[in-house]
Protein backbone atom coordinates (compact mmCIF):
# COMPACT_ATOMS: atom_id res chain seq x y z
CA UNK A 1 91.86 70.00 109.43
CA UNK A 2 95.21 71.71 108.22
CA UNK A 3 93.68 71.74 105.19
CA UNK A 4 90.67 73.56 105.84
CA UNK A 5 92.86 75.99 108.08
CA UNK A 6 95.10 76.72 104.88
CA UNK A 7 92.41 77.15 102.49
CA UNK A 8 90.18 79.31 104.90
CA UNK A 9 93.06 81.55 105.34
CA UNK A 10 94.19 81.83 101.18
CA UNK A 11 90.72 82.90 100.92
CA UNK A 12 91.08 85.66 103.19
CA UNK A 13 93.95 86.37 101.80
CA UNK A 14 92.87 86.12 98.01
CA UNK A 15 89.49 88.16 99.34
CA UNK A 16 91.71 91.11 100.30
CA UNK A 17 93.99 91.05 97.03
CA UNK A 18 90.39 91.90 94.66
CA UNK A 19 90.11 94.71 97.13
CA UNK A 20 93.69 96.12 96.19
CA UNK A 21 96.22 95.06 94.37
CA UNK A 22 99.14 96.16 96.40
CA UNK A 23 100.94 92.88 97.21
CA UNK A 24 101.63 95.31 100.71
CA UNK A 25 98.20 95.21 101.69
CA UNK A 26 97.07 92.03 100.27
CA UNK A 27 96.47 90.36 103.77
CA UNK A 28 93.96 93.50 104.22
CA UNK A 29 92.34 94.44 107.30
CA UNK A 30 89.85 92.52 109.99
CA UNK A 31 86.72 94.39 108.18
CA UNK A 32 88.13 93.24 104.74
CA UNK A 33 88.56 89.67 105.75
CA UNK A 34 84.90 89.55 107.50
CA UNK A 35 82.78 91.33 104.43
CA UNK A 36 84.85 89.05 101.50
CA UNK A 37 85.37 85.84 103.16
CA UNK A 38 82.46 84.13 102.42
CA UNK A 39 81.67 85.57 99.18
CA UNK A 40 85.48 84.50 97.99
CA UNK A 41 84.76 80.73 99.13
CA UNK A 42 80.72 80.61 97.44
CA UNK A 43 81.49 82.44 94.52
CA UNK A 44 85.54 81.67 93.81
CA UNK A 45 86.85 79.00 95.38
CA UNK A 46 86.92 76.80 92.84
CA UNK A 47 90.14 79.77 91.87
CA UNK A 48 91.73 79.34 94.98
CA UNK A 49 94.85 79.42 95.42
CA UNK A 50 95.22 81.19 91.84
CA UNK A 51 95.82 84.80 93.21
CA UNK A 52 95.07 86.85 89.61
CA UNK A 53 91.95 84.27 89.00
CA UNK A 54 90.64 84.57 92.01
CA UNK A 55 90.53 88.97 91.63
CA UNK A 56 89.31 88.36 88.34
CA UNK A 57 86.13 86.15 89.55
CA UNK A 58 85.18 88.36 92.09
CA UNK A 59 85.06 90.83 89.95
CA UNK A 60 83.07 89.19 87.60
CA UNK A 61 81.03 88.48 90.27
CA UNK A 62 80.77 91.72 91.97
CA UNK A 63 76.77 91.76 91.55
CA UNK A 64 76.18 88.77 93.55
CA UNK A 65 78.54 89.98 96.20
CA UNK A 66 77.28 90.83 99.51
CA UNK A 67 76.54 94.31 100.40
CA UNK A 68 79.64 94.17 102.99
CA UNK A 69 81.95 93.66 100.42
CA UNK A 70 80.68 95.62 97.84
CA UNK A 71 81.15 98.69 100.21
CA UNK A 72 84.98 97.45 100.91
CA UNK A 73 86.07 96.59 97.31
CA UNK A 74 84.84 99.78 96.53
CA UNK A 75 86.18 101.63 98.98
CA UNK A 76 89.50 99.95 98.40
């Protein structure tokens, strides 16, 4: 259960860093969290808890991500 609670939350985290890079912001905001969260754990979690990687695959991803956080890493 710990487990699950740490890697749910580095994904949020790791969500919000391939929306900006500012180490600052990289816990991002409630809107961030919600549009990325899922996309970061279907399309990168396999990266997790590489930080770099994990911007990097969603990213490379961006196509497949939902329309929620396409709007947000753009607007980022």
């Amino acid at each position: 259960m710990i487990k699950f609670r740490s890697i749910l939350l580095c994904a949020a985290a790791f969500a919000t860093v391939a929306v900006s890079s500012p180490a600052a912001f990289a816990q991002g905001t409630t809107e961030q969290r919600s549009a990325c969260m899922g996309d970061a754990f279907r399309y990168c979690g396999a990266e997790i808890p590489n930080v770099a990687r994990i911007t990097a695959c969603m990213k490379t991803n961006f196509s497949k991500l939902s329309p929620a956080c396409k709007a947000v890493m753009i607007k980022g």
